[in-house]
PDB file of N, CA and C in Angstrom:
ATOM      1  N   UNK A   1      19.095  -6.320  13.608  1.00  0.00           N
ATOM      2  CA  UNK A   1      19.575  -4.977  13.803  1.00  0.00           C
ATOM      3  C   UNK A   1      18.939  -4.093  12.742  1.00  0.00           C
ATOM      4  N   UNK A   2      18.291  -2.860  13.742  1.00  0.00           N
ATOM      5  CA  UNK A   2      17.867  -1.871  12.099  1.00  0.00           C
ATOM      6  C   UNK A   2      18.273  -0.440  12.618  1.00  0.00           C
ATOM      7  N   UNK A   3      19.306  -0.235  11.816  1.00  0.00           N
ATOM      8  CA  UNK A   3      19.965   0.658  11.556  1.00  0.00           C
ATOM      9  C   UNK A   3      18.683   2.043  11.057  1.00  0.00           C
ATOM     10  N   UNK A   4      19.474   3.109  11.142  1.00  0.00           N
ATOM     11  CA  UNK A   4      18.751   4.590  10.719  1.00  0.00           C
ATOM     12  C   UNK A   4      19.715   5.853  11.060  1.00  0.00           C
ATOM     13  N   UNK A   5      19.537   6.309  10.008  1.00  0.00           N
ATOM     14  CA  UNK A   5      20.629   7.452   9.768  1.00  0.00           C
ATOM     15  C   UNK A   5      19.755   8.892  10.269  1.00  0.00           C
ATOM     16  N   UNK A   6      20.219   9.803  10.724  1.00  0.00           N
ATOM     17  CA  UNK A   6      19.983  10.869  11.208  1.00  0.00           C
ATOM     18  C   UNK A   6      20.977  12.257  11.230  1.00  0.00           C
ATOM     19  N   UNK A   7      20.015  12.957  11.998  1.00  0.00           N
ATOM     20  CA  UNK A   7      21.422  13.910  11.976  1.00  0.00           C
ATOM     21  C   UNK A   7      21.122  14.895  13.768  1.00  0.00           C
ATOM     22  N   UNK A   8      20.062  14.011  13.880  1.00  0.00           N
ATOM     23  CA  UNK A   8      19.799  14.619  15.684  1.00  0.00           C
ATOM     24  C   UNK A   8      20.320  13.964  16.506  1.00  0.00           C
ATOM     25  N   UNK A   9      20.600  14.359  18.140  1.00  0.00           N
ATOM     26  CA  UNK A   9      21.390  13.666  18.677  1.00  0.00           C
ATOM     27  C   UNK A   9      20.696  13.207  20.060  1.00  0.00           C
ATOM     28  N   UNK A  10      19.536  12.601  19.574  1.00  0.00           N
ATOM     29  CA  UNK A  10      18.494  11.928  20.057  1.00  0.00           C
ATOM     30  C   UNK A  10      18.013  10.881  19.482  1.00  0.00           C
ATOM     31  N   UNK A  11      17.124   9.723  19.919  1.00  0.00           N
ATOM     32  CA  UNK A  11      16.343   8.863  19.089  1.00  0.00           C
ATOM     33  C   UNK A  11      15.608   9.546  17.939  1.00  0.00           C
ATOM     34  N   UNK A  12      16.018   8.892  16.820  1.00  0.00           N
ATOM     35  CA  UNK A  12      15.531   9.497  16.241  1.00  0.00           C
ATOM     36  C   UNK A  12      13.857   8.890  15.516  1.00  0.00           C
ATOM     37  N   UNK A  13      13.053  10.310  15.098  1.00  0.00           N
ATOM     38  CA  UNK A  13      11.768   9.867  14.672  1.00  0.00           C
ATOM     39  C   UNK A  13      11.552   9.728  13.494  1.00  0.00           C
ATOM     40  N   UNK A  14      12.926  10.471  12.551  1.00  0.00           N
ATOM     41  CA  UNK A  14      12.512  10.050  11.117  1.00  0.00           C
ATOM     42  C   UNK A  14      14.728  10.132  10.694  1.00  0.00           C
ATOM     43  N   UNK A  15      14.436   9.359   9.951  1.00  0.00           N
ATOM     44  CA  UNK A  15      16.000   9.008   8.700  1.00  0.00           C
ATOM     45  C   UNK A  15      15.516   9.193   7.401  1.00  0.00           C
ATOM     46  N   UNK A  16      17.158   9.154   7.236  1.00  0.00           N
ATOM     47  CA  UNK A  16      17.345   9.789   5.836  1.00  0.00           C
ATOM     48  C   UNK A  16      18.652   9.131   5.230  1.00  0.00           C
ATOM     49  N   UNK A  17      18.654   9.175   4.035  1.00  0.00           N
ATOM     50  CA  UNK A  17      20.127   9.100   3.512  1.00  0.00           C
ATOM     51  C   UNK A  17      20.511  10.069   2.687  1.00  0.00           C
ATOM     52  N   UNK A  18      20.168  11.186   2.647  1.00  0.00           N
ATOM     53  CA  UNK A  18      20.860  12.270   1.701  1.00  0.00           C
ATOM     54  C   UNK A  18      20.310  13.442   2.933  1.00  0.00           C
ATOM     55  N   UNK A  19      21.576  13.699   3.600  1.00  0.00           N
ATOM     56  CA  UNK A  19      21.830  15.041   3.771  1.00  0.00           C
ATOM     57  C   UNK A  19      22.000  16.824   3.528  1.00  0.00           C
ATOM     58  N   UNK A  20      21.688  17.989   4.193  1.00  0.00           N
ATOM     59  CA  UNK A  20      22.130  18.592   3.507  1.00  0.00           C
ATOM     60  C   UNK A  20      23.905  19.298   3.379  1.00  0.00           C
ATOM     61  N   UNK A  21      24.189  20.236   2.520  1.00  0.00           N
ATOM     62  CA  UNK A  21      25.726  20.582   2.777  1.00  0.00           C
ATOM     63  C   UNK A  21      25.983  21.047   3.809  1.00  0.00           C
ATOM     64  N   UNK A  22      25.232  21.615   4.276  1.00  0.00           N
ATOM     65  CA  UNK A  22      26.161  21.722   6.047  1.00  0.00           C
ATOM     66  C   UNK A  22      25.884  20.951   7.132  1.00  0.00           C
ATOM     67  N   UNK A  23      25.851  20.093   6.888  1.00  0.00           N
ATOM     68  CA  UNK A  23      25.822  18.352   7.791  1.00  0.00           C
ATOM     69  C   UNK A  23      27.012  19.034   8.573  1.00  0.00           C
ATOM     70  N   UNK A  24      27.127  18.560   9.831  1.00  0.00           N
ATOM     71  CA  UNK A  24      28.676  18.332  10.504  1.00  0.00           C
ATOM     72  C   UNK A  24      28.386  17.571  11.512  1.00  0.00           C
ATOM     73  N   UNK A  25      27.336  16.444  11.777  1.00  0.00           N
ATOM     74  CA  UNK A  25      27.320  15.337  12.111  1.00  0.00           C
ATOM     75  C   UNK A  25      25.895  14.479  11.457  1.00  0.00           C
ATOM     76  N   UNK A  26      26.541  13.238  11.865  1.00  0.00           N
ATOM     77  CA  UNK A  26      25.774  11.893  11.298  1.00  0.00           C
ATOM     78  C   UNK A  26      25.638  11.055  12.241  1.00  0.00           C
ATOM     79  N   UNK A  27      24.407  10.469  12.635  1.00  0.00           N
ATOM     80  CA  UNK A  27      24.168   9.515  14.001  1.00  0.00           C
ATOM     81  C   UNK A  27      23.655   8.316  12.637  1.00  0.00           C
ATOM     82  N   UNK A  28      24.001   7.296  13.712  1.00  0.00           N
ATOM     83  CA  UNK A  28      23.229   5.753  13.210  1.00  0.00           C
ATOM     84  C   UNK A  28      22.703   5.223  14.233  1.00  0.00           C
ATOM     85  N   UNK A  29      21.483   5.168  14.562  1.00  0.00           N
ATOM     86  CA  UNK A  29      20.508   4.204  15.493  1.00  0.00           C
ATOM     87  C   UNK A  29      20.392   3.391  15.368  1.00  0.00           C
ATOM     88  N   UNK A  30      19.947   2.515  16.187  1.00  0.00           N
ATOM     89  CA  UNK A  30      20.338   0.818  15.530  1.00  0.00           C
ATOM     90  C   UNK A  30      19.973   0.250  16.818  1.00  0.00           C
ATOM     91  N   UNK A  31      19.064  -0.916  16.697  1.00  0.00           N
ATOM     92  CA  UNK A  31      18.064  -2.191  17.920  1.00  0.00           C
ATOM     93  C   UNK A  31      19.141  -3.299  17.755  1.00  0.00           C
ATOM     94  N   UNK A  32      18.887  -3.650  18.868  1.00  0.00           N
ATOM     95  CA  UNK A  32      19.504  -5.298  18.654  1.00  0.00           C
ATOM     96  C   UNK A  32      18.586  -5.837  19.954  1.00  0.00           C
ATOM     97  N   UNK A  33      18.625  -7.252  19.558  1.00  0.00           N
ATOM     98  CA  UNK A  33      17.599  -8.252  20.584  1.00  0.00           C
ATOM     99  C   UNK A  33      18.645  -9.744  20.448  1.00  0.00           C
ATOM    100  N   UNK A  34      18.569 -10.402  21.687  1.00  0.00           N
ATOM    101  CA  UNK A  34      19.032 -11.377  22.059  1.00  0.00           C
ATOM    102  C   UNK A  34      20.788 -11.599  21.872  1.00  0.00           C
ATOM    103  N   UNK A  35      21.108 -10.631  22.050  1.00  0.00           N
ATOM    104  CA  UNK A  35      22.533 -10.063  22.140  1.00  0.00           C
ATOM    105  C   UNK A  35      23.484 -10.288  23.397  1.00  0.00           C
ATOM    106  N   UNK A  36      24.145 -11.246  23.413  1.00  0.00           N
ATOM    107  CA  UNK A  36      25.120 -11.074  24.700  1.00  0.00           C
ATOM    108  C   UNK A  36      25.735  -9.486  25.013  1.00  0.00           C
ATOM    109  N   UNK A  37      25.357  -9.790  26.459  1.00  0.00           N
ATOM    110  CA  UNK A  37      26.128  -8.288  27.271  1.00  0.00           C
ATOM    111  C   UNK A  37      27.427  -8.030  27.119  1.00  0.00           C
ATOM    112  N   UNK A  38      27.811  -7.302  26.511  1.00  0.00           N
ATOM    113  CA  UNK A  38      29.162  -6.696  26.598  1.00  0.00           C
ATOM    114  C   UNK A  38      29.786  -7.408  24.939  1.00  0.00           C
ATOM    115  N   UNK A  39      28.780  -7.159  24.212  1.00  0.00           N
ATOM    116  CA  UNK A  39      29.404  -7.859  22.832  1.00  0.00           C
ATOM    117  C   UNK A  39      29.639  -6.348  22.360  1.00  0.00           C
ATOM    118  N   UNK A  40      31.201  -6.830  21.440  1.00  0.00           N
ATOM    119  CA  UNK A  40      31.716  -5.845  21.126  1.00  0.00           C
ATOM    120  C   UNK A  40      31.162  -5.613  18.987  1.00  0.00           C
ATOM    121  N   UNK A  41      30.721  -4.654  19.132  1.00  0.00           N
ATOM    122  CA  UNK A  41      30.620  -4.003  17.946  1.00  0.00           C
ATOM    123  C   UNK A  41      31.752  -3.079  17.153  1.00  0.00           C
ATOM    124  N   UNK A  42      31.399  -3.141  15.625  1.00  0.00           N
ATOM    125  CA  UNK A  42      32.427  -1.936  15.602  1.00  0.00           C
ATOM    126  C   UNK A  42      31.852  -1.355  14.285  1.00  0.00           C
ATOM    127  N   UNK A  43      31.781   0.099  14.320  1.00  0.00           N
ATOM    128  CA  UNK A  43      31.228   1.122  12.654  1.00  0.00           C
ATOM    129  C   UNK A  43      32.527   1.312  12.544  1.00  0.00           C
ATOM    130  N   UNK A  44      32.393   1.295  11.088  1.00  0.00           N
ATOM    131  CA  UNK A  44      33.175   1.402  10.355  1.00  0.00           C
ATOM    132  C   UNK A  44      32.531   2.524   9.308  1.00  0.00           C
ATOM    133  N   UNK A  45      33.293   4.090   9.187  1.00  0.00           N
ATOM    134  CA  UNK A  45      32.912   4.885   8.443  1.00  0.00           C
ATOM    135  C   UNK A  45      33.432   5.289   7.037  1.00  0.00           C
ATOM    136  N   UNK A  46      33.042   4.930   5.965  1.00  0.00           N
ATOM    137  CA  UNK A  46      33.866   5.577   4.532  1.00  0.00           C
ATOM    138  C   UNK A  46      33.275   6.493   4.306  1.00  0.00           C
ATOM    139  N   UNK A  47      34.269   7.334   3.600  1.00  0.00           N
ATOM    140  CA  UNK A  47      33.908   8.060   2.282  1.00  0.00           C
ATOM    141  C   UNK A  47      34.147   7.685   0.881  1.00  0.00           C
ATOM    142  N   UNK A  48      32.980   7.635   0.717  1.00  0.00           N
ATOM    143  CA  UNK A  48      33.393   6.366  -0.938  1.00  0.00           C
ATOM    144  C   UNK A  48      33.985   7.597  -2.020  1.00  0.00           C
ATOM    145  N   UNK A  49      33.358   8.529  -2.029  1.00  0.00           N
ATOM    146  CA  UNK A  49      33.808   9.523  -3.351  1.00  0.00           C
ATOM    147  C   UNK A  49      35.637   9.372  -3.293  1.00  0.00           C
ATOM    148  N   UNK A  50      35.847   8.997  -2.282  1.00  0.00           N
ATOM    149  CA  UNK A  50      37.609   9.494  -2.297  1.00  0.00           C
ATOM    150  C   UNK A  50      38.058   7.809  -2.134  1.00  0.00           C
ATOM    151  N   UNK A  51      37.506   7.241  -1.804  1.00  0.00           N
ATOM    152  CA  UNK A  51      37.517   5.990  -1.174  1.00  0.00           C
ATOM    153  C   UNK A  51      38.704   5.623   0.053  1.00  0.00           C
ATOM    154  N   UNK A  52      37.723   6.461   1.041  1.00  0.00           N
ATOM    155  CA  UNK A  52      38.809   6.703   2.246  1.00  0.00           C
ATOM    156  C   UNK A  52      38.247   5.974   3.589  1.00  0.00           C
ATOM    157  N   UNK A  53      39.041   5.162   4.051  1.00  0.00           N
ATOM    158  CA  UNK A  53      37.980   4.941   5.287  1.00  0.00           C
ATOM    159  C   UNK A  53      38.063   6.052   6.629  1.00  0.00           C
ATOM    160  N   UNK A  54      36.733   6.501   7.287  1.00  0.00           N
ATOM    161  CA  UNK A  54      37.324   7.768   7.710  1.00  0.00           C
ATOM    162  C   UNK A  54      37.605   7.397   9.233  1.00  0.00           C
ATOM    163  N   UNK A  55      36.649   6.310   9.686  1.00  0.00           N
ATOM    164  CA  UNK A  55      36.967   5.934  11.280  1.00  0.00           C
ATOM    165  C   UNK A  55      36.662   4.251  11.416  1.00  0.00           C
ATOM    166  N   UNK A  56      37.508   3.746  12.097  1.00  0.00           N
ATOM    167  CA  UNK A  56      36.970   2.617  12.747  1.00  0.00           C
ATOM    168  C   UNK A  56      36.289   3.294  14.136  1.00  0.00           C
ATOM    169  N   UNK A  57      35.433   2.267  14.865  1.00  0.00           N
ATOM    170  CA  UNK A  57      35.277   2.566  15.919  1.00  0.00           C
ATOM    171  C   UNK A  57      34.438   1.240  16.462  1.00  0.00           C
ATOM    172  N   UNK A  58      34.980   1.347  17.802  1.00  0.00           N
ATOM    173  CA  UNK A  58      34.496  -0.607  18.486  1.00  0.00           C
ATOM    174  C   UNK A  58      34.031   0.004  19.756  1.00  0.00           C
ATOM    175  N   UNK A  59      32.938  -0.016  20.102  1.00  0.00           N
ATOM    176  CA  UNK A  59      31.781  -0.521  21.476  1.00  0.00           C
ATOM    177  C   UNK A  59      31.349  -1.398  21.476  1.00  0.00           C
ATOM    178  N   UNK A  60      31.064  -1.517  23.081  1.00  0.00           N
ATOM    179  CA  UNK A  60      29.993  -2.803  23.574  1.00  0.00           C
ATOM    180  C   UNK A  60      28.831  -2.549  23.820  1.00  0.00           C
ATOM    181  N   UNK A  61      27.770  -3.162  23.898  1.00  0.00           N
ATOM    182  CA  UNK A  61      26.740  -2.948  23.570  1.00  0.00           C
ATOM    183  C   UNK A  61      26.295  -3.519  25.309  1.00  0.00           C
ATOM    184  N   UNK A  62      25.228  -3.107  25.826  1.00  0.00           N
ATOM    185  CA  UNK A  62      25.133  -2.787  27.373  1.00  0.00           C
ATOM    186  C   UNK A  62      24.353  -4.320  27.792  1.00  0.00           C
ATOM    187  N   UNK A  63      23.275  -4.205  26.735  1.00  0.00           N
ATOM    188  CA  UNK A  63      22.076  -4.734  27.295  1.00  0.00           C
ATOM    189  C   UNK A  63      21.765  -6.125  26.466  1.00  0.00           C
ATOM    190  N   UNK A  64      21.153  -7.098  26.616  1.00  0.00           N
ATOM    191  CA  UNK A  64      20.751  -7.840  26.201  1.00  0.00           C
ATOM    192  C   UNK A  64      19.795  -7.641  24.605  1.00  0.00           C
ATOM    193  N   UNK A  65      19.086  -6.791  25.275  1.00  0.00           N
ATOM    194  CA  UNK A  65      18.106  -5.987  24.064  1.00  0.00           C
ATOM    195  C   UNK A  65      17.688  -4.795  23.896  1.00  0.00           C
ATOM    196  N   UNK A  66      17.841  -3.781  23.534  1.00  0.00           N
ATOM    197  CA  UNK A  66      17.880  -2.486  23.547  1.00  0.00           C
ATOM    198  C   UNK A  66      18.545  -1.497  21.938  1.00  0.00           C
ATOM    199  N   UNK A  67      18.293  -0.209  22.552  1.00  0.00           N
ATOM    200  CA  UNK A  67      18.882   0.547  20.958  1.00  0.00           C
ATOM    201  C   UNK A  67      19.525   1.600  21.671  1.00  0.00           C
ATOM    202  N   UNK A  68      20.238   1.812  20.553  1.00  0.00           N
ATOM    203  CA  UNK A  68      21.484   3.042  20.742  1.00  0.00           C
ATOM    204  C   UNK A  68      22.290   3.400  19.399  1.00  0.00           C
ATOM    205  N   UNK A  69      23.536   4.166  19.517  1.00  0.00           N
ATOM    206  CA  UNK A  69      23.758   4.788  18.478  1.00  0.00           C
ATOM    207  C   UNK A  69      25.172   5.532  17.945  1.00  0.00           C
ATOM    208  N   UNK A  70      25.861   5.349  17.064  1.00  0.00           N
ATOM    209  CA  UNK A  70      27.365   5.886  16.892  1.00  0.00           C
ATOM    210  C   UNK A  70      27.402   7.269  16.324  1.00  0.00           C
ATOM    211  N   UNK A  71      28.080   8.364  16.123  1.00  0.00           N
ATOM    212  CA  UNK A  71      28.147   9.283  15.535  1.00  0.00           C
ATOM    213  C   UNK A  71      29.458   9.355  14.539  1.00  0.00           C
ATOM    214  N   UNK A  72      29.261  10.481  13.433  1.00  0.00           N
ATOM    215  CA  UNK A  72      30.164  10.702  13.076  1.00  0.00           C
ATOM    216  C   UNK A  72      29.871  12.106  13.238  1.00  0.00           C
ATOM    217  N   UNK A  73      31.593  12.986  13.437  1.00  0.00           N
ATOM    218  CA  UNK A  73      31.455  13.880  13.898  1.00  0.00           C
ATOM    219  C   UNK A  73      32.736  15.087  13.372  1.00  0.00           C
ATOM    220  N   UNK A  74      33.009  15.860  12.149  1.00  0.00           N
ATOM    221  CA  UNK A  74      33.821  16.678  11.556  1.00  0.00           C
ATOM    222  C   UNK A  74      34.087  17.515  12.085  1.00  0.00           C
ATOM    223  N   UNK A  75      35.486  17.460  12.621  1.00  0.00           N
ATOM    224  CA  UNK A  75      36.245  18.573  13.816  1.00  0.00           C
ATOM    225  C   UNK A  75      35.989  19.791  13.090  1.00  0.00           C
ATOM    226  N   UNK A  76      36.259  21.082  14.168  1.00  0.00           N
ATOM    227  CA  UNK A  76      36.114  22.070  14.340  1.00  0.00           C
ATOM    228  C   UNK A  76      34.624  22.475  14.061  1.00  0.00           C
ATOM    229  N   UNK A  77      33.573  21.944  13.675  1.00  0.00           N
ATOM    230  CA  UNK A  77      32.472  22.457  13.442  1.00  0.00           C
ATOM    231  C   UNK A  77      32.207  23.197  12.193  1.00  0.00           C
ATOM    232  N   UNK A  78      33.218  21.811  11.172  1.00  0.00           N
ATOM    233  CA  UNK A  78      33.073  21.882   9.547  1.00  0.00           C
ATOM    234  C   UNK A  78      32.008  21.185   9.213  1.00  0.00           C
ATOM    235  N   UNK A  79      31.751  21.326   8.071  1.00  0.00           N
ATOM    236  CA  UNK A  79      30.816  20.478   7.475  1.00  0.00           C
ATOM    237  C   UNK A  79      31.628  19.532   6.845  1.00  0.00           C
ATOM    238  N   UNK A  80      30.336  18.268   6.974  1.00  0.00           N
ATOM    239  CA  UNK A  80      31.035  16.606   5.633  1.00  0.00           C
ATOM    240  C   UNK A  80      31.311  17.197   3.912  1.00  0.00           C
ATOM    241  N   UNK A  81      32.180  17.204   3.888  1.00  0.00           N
ATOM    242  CA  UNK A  81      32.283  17.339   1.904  1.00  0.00           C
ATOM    243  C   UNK A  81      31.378  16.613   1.550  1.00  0.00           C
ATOM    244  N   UNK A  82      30.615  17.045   0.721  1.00  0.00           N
ATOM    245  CA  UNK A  82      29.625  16.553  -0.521  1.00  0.00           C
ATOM    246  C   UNK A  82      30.023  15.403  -0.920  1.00  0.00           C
ATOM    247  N   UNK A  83      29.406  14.072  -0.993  1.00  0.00           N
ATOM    248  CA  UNK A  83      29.924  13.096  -1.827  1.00  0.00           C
ATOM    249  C   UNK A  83      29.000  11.858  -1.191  1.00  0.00           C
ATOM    250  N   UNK A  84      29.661  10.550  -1.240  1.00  0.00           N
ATOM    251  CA  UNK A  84      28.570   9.241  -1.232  1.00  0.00           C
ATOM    252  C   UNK A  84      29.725   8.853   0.513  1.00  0.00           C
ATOM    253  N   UNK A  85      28.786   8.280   1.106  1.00  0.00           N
ATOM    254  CA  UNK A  85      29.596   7.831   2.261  1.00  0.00           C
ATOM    255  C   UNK A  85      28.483   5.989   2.238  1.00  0.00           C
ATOM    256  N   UNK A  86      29.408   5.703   3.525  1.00  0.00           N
ATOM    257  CA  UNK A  86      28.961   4.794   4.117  1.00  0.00           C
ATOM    258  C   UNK A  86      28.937   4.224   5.673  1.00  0.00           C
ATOM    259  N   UNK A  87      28.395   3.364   6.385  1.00  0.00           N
ATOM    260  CA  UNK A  87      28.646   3.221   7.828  1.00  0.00           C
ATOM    261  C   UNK A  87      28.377   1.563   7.588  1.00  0.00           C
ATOM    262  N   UNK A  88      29.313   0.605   7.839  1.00  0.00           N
ATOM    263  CA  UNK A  88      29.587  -1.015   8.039  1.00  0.00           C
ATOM    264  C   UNK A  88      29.652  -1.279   9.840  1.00  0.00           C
ATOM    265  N   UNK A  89      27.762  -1.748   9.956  1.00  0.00           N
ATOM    266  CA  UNK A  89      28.147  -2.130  11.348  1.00  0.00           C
ATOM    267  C   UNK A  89      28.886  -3.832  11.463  1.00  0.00           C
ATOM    268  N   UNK A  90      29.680  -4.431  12.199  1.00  0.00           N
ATOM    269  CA  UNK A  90      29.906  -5.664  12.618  1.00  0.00           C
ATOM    270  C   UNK A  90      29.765  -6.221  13.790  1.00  0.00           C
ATOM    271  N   UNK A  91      30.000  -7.224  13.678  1.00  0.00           N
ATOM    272  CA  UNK A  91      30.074  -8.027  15.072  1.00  0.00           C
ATOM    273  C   UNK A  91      31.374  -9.177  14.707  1.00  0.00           C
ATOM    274  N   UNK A  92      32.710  -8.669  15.213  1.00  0.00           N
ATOM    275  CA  UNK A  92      33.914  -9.793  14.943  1.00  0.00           C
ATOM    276  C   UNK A  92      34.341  -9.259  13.033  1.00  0.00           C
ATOM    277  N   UNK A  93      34.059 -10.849  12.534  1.00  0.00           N
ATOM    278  CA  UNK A  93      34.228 -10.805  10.971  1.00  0.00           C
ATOM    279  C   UNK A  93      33.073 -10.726  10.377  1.00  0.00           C
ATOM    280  N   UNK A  94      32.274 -10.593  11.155  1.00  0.00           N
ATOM    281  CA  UNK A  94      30.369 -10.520  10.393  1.00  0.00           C
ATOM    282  C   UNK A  94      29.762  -9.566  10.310  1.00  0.00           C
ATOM    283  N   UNK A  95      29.285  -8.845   8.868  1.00  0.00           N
ATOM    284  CA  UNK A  95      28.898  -7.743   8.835  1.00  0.00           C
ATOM    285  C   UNK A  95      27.461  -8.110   8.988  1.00  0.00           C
ATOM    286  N   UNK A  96      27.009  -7.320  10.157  1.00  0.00           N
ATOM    287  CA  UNK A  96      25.222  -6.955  10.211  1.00  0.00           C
ATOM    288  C   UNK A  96      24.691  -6.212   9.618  1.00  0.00           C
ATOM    289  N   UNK A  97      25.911  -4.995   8.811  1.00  0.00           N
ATOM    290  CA  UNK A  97      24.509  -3.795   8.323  1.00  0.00           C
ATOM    291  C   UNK A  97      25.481  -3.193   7.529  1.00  0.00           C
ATOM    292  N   UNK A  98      24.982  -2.478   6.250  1.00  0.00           N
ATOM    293  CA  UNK A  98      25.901  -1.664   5.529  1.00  0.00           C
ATOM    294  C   UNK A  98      24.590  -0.444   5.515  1.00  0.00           C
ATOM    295  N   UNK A  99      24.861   0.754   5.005  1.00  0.00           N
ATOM    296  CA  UNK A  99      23.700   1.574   5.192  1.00  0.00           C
ATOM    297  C   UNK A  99      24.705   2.755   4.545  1.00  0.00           C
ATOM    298  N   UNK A 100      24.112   3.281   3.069  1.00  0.00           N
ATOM    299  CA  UNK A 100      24.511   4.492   2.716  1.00  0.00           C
ATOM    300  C   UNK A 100      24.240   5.425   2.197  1.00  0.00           C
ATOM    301  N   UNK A 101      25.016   6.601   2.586  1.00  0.00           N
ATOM    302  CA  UNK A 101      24.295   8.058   2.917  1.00  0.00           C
ATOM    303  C   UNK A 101      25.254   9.035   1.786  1.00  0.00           C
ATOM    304  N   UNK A 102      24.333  10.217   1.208  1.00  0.00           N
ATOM    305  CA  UNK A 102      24.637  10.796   0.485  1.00  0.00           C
ATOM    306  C   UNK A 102      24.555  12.418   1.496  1.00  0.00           C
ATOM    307  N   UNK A 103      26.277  13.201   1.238  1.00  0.00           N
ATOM    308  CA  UNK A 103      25.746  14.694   1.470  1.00  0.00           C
ATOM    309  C   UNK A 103      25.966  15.334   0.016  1.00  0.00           C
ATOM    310  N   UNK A 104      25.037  16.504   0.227  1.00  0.00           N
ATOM    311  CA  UNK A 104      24.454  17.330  -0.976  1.00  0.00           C
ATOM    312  C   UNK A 104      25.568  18.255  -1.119  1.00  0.00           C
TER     313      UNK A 104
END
């Protein structure tokens, strides 16, 4: 699995991990190969500065082999507070990916 942080809400062509302050969303792209159909995933989103977890969230994944992608997404069309975050992809009790992102 290779993960990539963004902030478009498309495949993306380039990542980042430091955002700017008016972020008000965050995508993670991410491949997987030789994957049973309908295996359930789940991101897991913190905010480390506060040390808050901000979302679970569990999908299945479609295809055998293919890419796709979770968002995070700050109601009303606020921006993320400034600080250190993170996104924990799994599968069950097994973490595949930790990946973390700074907003400015």
């Amino acid at each position: 699995m290779t993960p990539t942080l963004t902030v478009a809400n498309t495949e993306p062509t380039d990542s980042t991990n430091v955002f700017p302050k008016a972020t008000e969303k965050v995508y993670c792209w991410f491949k997987w190969k030789n994957a049973k159909v309908k295996s359930v995933l789940n991101a897991r989103w913190l905010y480390l500065t506060d040390d808050i977890v901000i979302l679970n969230h569990s999908f299945e994944i479609p295809r055998k082999e293919s890419s796709g992608g979770v968002s995070l997404v700050m109601p009303e069309n606020k921006p993320f507070p400034a600080g250190e975050y993170r996104i924990e992809l799994s599968a069950g009790k097994r973490l595949l990916k930790t990946l973390n992102f700074k907003i400015e």
